[in-house]
N, C-alpha and C. Protein backbone atom coordinates (compact mmCIF):
# COMPACT_ATOMS: atom_id res chain seq x y z
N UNK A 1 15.46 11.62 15.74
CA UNK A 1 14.48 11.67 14.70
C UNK A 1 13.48 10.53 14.88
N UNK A 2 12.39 10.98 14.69
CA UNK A 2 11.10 9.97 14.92
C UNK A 2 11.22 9.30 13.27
N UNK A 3 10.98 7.70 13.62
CA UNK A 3 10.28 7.10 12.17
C UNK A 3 9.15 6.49 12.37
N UNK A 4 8.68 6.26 10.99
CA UNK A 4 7.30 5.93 11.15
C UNK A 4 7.48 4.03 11.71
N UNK A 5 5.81 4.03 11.70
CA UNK A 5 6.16 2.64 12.14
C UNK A 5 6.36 1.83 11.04
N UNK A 6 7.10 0.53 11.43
CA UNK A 6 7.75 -0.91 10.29
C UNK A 6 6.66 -1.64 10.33
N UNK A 7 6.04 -1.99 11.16
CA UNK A 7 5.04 -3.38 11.27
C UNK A 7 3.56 -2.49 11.92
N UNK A 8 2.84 -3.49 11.39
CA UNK A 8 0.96 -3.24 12.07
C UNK A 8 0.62 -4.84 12.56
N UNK A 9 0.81 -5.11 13.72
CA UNK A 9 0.30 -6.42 14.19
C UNK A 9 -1.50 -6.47 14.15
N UNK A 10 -1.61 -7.21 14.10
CA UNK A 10 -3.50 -7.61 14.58
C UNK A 10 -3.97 -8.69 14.77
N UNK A 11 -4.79 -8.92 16.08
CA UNK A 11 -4.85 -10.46 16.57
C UNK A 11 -6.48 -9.87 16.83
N UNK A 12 -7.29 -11.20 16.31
CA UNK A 12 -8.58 -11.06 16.74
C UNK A 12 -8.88 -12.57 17.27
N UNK A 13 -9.37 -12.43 18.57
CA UNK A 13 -9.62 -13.94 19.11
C UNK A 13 -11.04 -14.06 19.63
N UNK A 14 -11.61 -14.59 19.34
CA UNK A 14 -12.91 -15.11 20.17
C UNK A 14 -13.14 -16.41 20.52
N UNK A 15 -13.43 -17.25 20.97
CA UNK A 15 -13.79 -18.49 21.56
C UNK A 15 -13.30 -19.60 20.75
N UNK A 16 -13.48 -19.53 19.77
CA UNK A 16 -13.60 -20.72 18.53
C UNK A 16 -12.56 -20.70 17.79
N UNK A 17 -11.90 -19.26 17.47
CA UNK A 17 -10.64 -19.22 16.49
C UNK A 17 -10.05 -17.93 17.29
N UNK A 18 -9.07 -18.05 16.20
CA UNK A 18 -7.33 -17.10 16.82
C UNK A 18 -7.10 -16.77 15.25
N UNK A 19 -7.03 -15.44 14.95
CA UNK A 19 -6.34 -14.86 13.87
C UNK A 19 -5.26 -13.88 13.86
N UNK A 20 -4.17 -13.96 13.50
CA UNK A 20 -3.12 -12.49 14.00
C UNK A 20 -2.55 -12.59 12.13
N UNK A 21 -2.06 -11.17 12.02
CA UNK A 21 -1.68 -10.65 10.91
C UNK A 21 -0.34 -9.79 11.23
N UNK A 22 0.44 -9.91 11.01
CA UNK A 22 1.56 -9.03 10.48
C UNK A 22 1.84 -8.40 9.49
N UNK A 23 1.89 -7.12 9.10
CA UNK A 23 1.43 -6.12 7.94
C UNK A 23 2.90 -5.14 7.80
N UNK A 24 3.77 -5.84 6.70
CA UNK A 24 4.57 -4.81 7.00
C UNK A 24 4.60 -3.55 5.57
N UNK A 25 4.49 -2.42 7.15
CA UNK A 25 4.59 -1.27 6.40
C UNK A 25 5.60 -0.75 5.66
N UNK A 26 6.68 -1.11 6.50
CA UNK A 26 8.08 -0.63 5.59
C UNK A 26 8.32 -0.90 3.84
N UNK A 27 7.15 -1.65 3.39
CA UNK A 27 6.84 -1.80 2.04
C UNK A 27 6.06 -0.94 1.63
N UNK A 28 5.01 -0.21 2.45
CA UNK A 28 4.41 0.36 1.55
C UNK A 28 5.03 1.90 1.87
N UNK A 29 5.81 2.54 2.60
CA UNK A 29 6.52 4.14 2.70
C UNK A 29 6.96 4.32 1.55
N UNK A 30 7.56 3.68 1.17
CA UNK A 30 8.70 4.06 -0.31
C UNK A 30 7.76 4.35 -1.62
N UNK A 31 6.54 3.60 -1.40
CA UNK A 31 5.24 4.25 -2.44
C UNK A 31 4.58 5.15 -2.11
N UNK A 32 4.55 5.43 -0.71
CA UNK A 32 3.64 7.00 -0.42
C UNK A 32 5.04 7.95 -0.69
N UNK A 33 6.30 7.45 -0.20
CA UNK A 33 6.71 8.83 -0.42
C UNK A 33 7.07 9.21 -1.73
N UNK A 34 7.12 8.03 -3.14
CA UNK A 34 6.92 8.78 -4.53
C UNK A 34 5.79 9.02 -4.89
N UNK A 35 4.41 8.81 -4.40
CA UNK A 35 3.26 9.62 -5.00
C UNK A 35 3.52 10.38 -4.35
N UNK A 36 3.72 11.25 -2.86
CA UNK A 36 3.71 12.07 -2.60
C UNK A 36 4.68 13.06 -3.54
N UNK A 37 5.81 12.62 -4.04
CA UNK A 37 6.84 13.45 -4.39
C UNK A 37 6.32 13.51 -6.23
N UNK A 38 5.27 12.82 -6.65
CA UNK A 38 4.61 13.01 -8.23
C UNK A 38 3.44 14.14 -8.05
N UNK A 39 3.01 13.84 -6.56
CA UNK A 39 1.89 15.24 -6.57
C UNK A 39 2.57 16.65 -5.54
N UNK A 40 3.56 16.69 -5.65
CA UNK A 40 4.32 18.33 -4.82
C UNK A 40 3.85 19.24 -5.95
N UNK A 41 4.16 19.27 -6.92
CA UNK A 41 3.65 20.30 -7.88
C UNK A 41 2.50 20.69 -7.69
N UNK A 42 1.87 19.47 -7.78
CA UNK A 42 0.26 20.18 -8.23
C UNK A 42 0.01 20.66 -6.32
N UNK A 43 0.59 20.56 -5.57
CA UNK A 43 0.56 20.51 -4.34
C UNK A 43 0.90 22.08 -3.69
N UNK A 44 1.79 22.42 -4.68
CA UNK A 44 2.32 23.93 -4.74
C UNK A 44 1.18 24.88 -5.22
N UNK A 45 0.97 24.35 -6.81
CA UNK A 45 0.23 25.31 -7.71
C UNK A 45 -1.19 25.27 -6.69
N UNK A 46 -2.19 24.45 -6.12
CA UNK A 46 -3.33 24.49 -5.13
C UNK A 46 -2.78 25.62 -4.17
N UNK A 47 -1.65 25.50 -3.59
CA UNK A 47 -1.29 26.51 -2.40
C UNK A 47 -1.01 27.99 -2.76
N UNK A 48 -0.39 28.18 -4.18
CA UNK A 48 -0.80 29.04 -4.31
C UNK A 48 -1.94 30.09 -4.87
N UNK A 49 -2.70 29.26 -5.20
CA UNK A 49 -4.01 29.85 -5.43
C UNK A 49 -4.70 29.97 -4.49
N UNK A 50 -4.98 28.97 -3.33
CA UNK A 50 -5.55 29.19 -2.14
C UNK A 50 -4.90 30.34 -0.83
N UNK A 51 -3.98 30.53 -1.47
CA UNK A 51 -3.05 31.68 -0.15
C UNK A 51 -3.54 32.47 0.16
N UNK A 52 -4.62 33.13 -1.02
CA UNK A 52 -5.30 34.78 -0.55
C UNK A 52 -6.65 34.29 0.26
N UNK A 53 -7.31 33.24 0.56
CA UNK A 53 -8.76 32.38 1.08
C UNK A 53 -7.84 31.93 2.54
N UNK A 54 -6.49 31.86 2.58
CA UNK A 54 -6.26 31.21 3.82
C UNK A 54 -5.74 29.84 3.72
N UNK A 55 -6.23 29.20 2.52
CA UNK A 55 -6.26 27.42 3.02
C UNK A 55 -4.52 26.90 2.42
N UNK A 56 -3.86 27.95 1.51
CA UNK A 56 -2.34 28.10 1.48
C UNK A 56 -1.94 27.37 2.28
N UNK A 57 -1.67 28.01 3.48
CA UNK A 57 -1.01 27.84 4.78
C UNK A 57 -0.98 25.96 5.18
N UNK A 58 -2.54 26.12 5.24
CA UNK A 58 -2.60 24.88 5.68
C UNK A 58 -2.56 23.50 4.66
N UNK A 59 -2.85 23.86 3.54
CA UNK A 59 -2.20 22.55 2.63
C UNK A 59 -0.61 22.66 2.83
N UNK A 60 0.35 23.72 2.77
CA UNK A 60 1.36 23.45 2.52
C UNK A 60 1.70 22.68 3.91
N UNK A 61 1.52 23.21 5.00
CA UNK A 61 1.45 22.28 6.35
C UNK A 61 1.13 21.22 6.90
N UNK A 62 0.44 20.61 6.14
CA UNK A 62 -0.40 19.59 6.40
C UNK A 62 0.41 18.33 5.90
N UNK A 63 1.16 18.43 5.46
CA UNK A 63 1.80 17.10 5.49
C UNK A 63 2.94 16.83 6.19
N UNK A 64 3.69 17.67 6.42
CA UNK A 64 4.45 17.50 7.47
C UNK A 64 3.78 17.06 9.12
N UNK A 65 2.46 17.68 9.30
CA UNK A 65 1.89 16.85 10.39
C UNK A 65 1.32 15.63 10.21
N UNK A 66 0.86 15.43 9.11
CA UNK A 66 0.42 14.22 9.02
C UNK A 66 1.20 13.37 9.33
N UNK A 67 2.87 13.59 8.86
CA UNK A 67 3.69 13.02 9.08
C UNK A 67 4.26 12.38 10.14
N UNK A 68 4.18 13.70 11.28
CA UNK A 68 4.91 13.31 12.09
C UNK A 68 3.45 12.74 13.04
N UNK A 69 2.69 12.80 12.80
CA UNK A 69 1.13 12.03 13.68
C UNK A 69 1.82 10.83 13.44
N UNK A 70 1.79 10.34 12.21
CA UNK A 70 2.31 8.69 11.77
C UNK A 70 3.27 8.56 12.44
N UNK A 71 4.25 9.15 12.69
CA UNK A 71 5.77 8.94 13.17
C UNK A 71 5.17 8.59 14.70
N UNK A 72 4.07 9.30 15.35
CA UNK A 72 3.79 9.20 16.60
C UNK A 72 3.03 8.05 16.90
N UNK A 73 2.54 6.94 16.11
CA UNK A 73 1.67 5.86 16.63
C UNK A 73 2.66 5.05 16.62
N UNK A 74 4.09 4.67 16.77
CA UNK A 74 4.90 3.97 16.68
C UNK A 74 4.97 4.13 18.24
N UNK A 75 4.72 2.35 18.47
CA UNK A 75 4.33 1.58 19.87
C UNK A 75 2.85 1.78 20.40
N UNK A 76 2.06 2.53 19.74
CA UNK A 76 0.83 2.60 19.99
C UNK A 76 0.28 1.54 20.14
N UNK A 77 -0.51 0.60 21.44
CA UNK A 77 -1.25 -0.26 21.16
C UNK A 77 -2.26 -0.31 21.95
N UNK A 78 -3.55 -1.39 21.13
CA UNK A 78 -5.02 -0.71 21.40
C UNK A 78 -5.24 -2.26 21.61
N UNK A 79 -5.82 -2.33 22.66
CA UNK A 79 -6.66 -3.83 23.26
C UNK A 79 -7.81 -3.49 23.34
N UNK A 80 -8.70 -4.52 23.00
CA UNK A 80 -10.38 -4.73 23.61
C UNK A 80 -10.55 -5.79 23.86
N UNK A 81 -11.27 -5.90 25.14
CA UNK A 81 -11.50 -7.12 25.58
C UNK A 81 -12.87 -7.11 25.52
N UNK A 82 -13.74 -8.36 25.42
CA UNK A 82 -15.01 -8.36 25.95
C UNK A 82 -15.37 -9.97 26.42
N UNK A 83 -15.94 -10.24 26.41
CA UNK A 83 -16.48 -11.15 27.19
C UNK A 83 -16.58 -12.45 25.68
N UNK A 84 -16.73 -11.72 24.91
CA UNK A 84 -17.16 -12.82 23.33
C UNK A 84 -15.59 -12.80 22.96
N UNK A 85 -14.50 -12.32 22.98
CA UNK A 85 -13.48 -11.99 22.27
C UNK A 85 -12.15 -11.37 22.57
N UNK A 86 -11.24 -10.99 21.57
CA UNK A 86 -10.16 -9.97 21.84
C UNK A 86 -9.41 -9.46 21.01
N UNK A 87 -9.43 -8.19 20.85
CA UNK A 87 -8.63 -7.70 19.76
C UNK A 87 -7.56 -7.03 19.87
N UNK A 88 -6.27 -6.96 19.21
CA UNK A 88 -5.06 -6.28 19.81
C UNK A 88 -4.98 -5.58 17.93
N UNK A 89 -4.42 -4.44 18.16
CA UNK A 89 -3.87 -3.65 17.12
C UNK A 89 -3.02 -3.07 17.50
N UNK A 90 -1.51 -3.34 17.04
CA UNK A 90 -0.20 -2.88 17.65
C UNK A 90 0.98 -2.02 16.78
N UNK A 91 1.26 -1.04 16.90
CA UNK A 91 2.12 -0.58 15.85
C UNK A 91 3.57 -0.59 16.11
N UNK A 92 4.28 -1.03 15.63
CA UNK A 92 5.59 -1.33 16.09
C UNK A 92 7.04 -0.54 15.14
């Protein structure tokens, strides 16, 4: 089973200063997943009104991918370098 990621690192450096942040997410899941679980209702009643237009399908689907997208940036990491600087954004 995939989980989402625990931590969001971020380091921005340029010449003069050094900043890094550690962001932990594992605090904020447990609040998306009770708003998510305060709006399923109204999450239902939209899907089924939209079922005969098509867009049914895809609200009720759509969070389970969203999901597992999130589950998928775990170890994702993004460098830029340039010549003024450097930025790292790391998901862990």
């Amino acid at each position: 089973m995939m989980c989402p990621p625990s931590i969001l690192r971020v380091r921005i450096q340029n010449r003069r200063r050094r900043f890094g942040l550690w962001l932990p997410l594992f605090l904020i899941w447990p609040v998306i997943m009770v708003l998510g679980l305060v709006l399923l209702p109204l999450l239902l009643i939209c899907a089924v009104f939209l079922w005969p237009f098509g867009w049914g399908r895809l609200l009720l689907f759509g969070g389970p991918v969203i999901f597992s997208l999130l589950c998928a940036l775990r170890g994702l990491k993004v460098e830029v370098n340039q010549s003024s600087g450097q930025v790292l954004v790391s998901f862990q």
